[in-house]
Protein backbone atom coordinates (compact mmCIF):
# COMPACT_ATOMS: atom_id res chain seq x y z
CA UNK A 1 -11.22 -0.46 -7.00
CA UNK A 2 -8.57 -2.59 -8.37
CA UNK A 3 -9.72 -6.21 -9.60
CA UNK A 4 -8.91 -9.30 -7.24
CA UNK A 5 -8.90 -12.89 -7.82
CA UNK A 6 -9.47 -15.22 -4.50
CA UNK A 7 -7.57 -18.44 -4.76
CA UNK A 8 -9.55 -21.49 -4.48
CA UNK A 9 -7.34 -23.82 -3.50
CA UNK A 10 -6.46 -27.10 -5.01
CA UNK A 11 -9.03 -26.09 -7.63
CA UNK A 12 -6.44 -23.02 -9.02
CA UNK A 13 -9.46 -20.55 -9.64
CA UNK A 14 -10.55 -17.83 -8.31
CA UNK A 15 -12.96 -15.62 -7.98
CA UNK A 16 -13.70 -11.68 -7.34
CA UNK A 17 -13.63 -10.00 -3.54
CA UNK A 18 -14.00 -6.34 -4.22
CA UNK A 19 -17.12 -4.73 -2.91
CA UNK A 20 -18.25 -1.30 -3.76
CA UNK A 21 -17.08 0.95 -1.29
CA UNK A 22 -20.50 3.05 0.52
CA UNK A 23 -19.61 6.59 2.44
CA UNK A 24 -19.30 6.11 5.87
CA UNK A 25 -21.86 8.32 8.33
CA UNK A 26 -20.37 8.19 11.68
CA UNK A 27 -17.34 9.35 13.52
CA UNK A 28 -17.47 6.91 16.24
CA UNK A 29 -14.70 4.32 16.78
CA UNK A 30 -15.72 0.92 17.08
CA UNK A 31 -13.71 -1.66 18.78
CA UNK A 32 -14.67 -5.34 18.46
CA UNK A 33 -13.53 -8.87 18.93
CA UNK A 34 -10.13 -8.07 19.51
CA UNK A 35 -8.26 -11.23 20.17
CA UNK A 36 -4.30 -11.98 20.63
CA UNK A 37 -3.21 -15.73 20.87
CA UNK A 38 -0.18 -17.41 20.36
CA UNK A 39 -0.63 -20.41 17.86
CA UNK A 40 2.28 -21.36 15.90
CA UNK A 41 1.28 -22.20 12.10
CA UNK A 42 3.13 -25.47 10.51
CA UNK A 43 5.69 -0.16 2.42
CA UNK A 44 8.80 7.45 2.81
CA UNK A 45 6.26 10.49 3.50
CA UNK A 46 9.00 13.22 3.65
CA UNK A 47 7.02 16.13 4.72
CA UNK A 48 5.67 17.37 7.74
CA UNK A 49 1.70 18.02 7.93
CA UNK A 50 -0.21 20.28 6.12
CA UNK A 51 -1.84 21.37 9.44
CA UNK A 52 -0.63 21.66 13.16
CA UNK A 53 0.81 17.90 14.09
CA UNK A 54 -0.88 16.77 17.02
CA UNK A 55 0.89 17.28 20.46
CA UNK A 56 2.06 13.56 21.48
CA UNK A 57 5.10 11.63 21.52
CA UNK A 58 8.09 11.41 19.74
CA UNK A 59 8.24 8.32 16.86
CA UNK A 60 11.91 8.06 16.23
CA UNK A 61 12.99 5.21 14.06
CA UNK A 62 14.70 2.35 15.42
CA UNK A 63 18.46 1.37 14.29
CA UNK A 64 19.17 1.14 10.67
CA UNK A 65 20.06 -2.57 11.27
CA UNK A 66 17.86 -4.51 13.87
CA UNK A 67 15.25 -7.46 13.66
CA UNK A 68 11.55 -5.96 12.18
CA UNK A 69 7.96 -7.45 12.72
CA UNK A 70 5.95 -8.20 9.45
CA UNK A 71 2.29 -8.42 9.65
CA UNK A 72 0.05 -10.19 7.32
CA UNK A 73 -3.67 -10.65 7.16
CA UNK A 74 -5.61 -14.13 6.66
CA UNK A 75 -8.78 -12.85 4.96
CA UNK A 76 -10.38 -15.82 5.24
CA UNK A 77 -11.22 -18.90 7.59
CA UNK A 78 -11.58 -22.94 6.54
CA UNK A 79 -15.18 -22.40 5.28
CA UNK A 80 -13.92 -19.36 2.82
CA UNK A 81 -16.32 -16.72 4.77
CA UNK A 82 -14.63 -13.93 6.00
CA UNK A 83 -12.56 -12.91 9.38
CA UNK A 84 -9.91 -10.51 10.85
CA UNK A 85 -7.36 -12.95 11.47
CA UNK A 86 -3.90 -11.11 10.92
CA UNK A 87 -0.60 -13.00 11.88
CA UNK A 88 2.64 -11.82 12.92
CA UNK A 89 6.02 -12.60 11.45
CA UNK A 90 10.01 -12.44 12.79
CA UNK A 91 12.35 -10.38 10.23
CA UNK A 92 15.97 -11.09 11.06
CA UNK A 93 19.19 -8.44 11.05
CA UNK A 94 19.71 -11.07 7.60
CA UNK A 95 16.15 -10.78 5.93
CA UNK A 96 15.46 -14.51 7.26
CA UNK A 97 11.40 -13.87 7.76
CA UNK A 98 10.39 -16.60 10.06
CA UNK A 99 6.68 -17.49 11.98
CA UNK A 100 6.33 -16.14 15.38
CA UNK A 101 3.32 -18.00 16.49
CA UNK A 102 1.25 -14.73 17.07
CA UNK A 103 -1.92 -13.62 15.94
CA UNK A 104 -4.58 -11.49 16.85
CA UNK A 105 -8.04 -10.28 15.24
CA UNK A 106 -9.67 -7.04 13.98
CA UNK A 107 -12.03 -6.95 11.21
CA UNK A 108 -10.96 -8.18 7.96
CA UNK A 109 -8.33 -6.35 5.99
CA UNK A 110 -8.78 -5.11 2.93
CA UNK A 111 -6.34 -5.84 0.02
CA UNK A 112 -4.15 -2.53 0.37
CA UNK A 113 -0.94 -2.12 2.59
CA UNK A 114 -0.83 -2.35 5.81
CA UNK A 115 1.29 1.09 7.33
CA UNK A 116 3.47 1.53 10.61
CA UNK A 117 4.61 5.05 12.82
CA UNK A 118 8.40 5.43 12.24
CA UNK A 119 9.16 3.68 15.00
CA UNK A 120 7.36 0.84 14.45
CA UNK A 121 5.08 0.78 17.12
CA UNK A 122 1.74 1.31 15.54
CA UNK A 123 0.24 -0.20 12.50
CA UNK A 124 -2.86 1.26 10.27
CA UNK A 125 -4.73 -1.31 8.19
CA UNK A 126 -7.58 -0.59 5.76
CA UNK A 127 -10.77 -2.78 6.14
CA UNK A 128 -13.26 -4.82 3.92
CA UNK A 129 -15.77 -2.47 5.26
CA UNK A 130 -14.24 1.03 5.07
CA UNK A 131 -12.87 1.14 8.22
CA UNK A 132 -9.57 1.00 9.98
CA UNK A 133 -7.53 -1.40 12.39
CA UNK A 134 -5.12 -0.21 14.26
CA UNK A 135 -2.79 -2.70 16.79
CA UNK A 136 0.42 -1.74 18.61
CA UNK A 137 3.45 -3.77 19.22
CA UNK A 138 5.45 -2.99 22.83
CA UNK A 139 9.01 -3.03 23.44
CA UNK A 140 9.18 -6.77 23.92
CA UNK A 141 7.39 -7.76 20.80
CA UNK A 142 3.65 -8.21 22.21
CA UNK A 143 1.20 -7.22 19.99
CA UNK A 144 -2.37 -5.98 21.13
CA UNK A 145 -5.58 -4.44 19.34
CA UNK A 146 -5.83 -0.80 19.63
CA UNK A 147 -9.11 -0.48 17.30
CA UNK A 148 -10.30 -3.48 15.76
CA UNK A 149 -12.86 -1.21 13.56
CA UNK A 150 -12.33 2.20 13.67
CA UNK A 151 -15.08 4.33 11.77
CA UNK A 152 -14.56 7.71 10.87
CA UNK A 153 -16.63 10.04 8.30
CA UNK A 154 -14.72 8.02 5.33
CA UNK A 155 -14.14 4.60 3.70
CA UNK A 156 -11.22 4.11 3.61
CA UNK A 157 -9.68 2.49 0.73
CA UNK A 158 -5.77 3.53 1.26
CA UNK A 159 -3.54 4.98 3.60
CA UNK A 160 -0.24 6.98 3.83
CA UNK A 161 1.17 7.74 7.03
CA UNK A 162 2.63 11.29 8.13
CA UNK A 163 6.30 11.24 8.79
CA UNK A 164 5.49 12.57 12.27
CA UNK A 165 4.15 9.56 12.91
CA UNK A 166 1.19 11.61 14.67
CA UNK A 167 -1.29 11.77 12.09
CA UNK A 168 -2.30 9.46 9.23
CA UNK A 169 -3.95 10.22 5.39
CA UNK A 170 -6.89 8.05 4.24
CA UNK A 171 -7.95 8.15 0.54
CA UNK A 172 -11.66 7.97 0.18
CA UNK A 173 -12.15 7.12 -3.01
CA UNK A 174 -15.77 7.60 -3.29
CA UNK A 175 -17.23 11.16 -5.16
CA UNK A 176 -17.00 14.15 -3.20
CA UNK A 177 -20.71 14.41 -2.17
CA UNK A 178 -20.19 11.28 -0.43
CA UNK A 179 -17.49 11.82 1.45
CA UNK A 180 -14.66 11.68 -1.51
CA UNK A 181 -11.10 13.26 -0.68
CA UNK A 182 -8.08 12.54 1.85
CA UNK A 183 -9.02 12.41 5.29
CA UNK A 184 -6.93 13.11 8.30
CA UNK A 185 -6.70 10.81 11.37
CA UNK A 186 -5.01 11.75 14.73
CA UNK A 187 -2.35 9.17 16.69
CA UNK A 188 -2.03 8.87 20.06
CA UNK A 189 0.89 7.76 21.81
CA UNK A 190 -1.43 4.70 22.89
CA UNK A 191 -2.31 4.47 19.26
CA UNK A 192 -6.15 5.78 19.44
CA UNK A 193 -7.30 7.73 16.65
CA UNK A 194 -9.09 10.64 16.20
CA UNK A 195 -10.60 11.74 13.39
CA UNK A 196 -10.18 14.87 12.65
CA UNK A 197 -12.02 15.06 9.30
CA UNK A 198 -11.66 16.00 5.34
CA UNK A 199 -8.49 17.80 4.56
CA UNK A 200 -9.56 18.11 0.21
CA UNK A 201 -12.79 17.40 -1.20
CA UNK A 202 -12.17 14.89 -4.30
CA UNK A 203 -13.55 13.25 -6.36
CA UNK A 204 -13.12 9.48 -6.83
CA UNK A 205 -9.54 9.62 -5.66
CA UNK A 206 -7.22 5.87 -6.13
CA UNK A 207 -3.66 7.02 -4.95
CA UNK A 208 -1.55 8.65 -2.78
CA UNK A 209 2.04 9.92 -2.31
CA UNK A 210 4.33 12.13 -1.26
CA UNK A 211 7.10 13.68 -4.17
CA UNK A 212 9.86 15.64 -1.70
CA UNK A 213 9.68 17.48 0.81
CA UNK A 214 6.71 19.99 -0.43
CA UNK A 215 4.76 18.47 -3.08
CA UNK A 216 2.33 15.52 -3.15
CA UNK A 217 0.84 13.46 -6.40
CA UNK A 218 -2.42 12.12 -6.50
CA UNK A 219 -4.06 10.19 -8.99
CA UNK A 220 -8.00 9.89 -9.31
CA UNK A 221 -11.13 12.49 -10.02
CA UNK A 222 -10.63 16.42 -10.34
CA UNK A 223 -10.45 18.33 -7.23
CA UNK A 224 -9.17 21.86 -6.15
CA UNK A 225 -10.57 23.31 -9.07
CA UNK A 226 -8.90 21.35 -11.79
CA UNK A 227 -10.53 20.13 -14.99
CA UNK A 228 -13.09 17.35 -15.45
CA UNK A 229 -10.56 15.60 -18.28
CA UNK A 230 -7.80 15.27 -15.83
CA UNK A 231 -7.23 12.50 -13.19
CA UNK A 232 -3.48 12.81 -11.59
CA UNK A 233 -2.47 16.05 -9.84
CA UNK A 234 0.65 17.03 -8.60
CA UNK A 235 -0.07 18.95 -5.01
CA UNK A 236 1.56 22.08 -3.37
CA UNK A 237 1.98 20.16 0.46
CA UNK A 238 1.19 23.37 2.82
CA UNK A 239 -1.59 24.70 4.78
CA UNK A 240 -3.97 24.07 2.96
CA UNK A 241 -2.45 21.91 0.13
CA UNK A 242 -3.33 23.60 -3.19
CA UNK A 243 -2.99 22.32 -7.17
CA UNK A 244 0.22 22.90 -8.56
CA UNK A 245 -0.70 20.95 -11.91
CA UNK A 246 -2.89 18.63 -13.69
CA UNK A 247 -2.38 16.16 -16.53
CA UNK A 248 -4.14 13.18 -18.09
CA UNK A 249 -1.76 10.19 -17.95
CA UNK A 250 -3.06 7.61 -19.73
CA UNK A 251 -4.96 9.73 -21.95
CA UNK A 252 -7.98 8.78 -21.68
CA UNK A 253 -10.57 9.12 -17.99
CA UNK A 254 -11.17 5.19 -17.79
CA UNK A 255 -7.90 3.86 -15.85
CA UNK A 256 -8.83 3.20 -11.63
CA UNK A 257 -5.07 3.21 -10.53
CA UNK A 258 -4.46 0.25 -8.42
CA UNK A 259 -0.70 1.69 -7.21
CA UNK A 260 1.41 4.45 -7.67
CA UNK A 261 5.47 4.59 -6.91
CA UNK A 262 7.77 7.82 -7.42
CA UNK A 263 11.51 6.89 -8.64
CA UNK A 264 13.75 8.00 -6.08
CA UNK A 265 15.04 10.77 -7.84
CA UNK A 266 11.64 12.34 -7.67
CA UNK A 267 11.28 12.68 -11.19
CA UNK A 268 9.20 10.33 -12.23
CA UNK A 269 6.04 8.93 -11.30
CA UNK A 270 4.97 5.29 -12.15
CA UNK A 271 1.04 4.60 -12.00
CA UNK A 272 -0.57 1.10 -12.71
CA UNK A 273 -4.22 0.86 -14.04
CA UNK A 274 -5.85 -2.43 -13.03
CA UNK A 275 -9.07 -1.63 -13.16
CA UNK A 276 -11.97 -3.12 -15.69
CA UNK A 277 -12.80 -0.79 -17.87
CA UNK A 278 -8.88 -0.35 -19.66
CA UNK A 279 -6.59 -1.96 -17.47
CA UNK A 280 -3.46 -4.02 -18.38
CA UNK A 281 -0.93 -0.80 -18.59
CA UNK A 282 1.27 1.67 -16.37
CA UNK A 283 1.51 4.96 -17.05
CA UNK A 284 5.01 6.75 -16.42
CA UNK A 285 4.71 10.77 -15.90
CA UNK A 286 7.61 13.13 -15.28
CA UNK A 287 7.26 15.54 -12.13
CA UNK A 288 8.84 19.01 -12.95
CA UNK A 289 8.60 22.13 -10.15
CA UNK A 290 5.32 23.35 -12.09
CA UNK A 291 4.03 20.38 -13.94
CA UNK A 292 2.97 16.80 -14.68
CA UNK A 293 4.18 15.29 -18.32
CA UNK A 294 3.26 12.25 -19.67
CA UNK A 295 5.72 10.26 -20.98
CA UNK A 296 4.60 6.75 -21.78
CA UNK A 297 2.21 3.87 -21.54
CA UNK A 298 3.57 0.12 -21.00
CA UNK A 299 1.58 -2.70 -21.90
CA UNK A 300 1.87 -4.59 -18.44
CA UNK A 301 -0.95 -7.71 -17.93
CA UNK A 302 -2.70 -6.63 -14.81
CA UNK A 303 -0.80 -4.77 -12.82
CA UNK A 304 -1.54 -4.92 -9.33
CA UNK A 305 1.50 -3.21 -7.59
CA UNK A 306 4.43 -1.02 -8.99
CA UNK A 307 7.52 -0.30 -7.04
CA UNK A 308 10.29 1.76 -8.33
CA UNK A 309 14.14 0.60 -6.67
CA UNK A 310 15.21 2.53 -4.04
CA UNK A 311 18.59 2.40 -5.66
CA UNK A 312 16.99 3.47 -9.22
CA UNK A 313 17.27 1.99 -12.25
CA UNK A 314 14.51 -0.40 -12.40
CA UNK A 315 10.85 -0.97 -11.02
CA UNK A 316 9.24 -3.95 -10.43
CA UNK A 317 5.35 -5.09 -11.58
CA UNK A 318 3.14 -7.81 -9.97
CA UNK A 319 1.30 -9.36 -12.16
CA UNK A 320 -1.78 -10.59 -10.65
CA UNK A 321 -5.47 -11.60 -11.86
CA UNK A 322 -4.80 -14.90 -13.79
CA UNK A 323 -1.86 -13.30 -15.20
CA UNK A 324 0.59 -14.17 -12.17
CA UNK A 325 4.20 -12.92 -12.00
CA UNK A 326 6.96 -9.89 -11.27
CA UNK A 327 7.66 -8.05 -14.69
CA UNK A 328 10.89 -5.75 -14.71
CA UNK A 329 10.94 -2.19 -15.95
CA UNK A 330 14.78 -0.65 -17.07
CA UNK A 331 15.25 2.79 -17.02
CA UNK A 332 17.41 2.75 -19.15
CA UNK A 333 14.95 4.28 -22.28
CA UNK A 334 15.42 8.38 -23.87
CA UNK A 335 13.78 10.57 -21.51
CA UNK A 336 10.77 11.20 -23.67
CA UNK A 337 10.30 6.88 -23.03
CA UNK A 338 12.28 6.40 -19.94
CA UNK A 339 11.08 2.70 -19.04
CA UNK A 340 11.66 -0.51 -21.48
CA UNK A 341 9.71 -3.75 -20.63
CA UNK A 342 12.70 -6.07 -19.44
CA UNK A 343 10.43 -9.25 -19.22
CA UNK A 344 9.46 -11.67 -16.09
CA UNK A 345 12.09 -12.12 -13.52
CA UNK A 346 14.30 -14.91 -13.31
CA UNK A 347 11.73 -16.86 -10.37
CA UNK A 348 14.16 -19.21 -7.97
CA UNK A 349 11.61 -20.08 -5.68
CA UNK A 350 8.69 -21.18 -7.81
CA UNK A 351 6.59 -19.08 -10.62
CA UNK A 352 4.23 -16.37 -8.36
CA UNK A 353 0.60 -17.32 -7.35
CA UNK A 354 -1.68 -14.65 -7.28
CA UNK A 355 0.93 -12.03 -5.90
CA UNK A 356 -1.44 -8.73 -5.23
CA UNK A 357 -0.14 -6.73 -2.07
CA UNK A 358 3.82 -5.93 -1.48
CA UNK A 359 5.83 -3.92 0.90
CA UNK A 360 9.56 -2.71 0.72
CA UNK A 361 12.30 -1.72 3.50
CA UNK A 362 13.50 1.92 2.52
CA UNK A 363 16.24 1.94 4.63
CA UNK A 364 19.19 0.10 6.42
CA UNK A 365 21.56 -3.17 5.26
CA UNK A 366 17.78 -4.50 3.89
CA UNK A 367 17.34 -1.54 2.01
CA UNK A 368 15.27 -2.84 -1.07
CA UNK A 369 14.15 -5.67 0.23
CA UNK A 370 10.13 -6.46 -1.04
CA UNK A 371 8.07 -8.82 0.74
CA UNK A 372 5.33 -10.10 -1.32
CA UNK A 373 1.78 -11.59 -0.73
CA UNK A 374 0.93 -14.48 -2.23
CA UNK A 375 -1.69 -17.53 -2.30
CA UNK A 376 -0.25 -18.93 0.94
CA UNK A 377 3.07 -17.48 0.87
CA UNK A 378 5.60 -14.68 1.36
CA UNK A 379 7.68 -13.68 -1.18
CA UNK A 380 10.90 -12.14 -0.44
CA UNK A 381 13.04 -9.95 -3.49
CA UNK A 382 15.64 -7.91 -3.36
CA UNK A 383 16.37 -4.76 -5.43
CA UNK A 384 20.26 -4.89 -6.00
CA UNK A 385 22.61 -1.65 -6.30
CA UNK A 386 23.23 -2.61 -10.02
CA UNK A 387 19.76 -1.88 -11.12
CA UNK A 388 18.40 -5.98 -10.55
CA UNK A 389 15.93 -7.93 -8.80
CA UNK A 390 16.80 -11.23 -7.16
CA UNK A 391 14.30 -13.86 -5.82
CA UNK A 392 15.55 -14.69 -2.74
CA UNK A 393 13.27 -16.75 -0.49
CA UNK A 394 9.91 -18.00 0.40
CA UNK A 395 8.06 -18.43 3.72
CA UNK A 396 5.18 -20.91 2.17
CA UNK A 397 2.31 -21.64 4.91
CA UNK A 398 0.17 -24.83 4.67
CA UNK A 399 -2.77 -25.29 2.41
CA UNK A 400 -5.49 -24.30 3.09
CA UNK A 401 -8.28 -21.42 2.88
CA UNK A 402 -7.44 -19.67 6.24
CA UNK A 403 -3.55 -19.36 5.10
CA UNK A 404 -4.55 -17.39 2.09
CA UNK A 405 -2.25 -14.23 2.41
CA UNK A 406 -4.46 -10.82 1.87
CA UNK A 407 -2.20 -8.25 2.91
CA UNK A 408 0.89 -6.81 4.33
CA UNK A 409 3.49 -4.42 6.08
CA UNK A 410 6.61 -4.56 7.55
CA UNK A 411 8.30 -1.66 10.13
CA UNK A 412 9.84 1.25 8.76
């Protein structure tokens, strides 16, 4: 698990929310507390399943251009103890990101992004505790709870959804004797899940994503038979999935990859390692038909999140864990070194504070566009066509504990 530092406000110190993850033992879903009030307050998986896709209904995206919900979580309440307090935001046709005056509760959300169906009805959240929340927006906008704690035969640490929009992937990331791999979970049109169990056995698995329309990348323990020495795997996606290839990235077996990002061109994979025991570096491999090649290592100070432009040319690195701020990758190195360090970004709206969780709009006149957690903000940044990064707003919320910003998503 990637390292986290909880803002104490005022004070401007933090302090570390990461509990060890513990295999979960039960497939029954758990619904509790769910709450939905109205109190106004001053992140492409191109291929279809590897399995049959559920029978259910059809999650079409919405227009290219129209207004989007974002959804953030509020990990914490006045006293610092925990709570499932999530809070729902207005994106504009414009990228103006505005407070709706909506919440509602599950249990609380764990530091990893939260995921929507195509359509944007349904959103998938990770929990503190392994589990997952699931809410559903209707056509007018109303949110409700769906599962505020559903527990399935995993802990789940992240989540990828299925382009179907039938079916999500949850990375376990404990060993495989205790319940290590990528799990599959089942969407109803009402949003229930169903879990429908281990698709591969792994072994301490971090990250998660889809290269094309046939191939996956993983990064994490060996599994499908590869070696011991290896931790990222490039995936054939069919029924089952099988290993194409295996490779050591950083060179070493002591990185825990806190994100992972594929340039658009599907040749090259970006992976950041934020964990304790190296840390402090992202590791960029290139993705061939039949194999996974190291290229490089970039010093980067705690790298939380990686996200490679959808218009290429540049990725972008949040810096969190007393080391706050975005740091700018060029591609413009030789292809043996593809990435240079371009320094911080040029910050118009204040220097970041403790960004750790971001999510980016793949599609449409907002194309690029990154929304970023912060202490008790949202960041908004735009990837430009010319291979830049602009700091374009910030929604700040009031001090205060229970405005700290965990995590987030926004509609597809």
């Amino acid at each position: 698990m990637r390292k986290l530092l909880l803002a104490v406000l005022l004070a401007g110190c933090g302090s570390s929310d990461d509990p060890t993850p513990a295999a979960a033992d039960s497939a029954v879903a758990e619904d509790t507390g769910a709450v939905v009030s109205d109190t106004s307050p001053t992140v492409d998986a191109p291929v279809d399943a590897p399995s049959d896709a559920p029978a259910g209904c059809t999650r079409t995206p919405g227009p290219d251009a129209a207004p989007r919900k974002v959804v953030v979580s509020h990990p914490f309440d006045a006293a610092g103890k925990k709570t499932g307090a999530m809070e729902v935001l207005d994106l504009s046709v414009d990228g103006t990101l505005t407070a709706s005056g909506k919440t509602f509760a599950l249990t609380k959300a764990a530091f990893e992004p939260i995921v929507f169906t195509p359509d944007g009805e349904i959103g998938l959240v990770a929990e503190d505790d392994g589990t997952l929340g699931v809410f559903r927006f209707d056509a007018s906008g109303a949110v409700s709870v769906v599962h505020a704690a559903f527990k399935g035969k995993f802990y789940a640490n992240k989540l990828v959804m299925d382009p179907s929009g039938q079916r999500a992937y949850v990375v376990d990331p404990n060993t495989e004797e205790n319940g290590g791999g990528l799990h599959v979970v089942d969407i109803a049109c009402d949003g229930t899940l169903t879990d429908k169990g281990k698709l591969v056995p792994a072994k301490t698995w971090s990250v998660f994503q889809f290269v094309g329309d046939t191939r996956a990348i993983v990064a994490g323990g060996p599994a499908l038979g590869s070696p011991a020495t290896v931790d990222a795997h490039l995936l054939s996606w069919k029924s089952p999935p099988s290993l194409v290839a295996s490779t050591a990235p950083f060179g070493d077996r002591d990185a825990i990859p806190s994100w992972m990002d594929v340039t658009p061109d599907k040749k090259l994979a970006l992976i950041a390692d934020n964990g304790i025991l190296a840390g402090s570096r992202v590791a960029v491999v290139e993705i061939t038909d039949t194999a996974l090649i190291p290229r490089q290592i970039l010093p980067i100070d705690n790298p939380a999140v990686v996200i490679a432009s959808p218009h290429d040319g540049v990725a972008l690195v949040l810096n969190s864990d007393g080391k706050d701020g975005f740091t700018l990758l060029k591609r413009t190195g030789p292809p043996t070194a593809p990435f240079v360090n371009a320094g911080k970004l040029a910050y118009v709206h204040g220097k970041p504070e403790l960004p750790s969780v971001a999510a980016m709009i793949a599609r449409g006149p907002l194309k690029g566009r990154v929304l970023v957690a912060e202490n008790v903000a949202v960041r908004s940044l735009q990837f430009t066509t010319d291979g830049g990064v602009t700091d374009l707003a910030k929604l700040r919320f009031p001090m205060g504990l229970q405005n700290i910003v965990g995590t987030i998503g926004v509609q597809p």
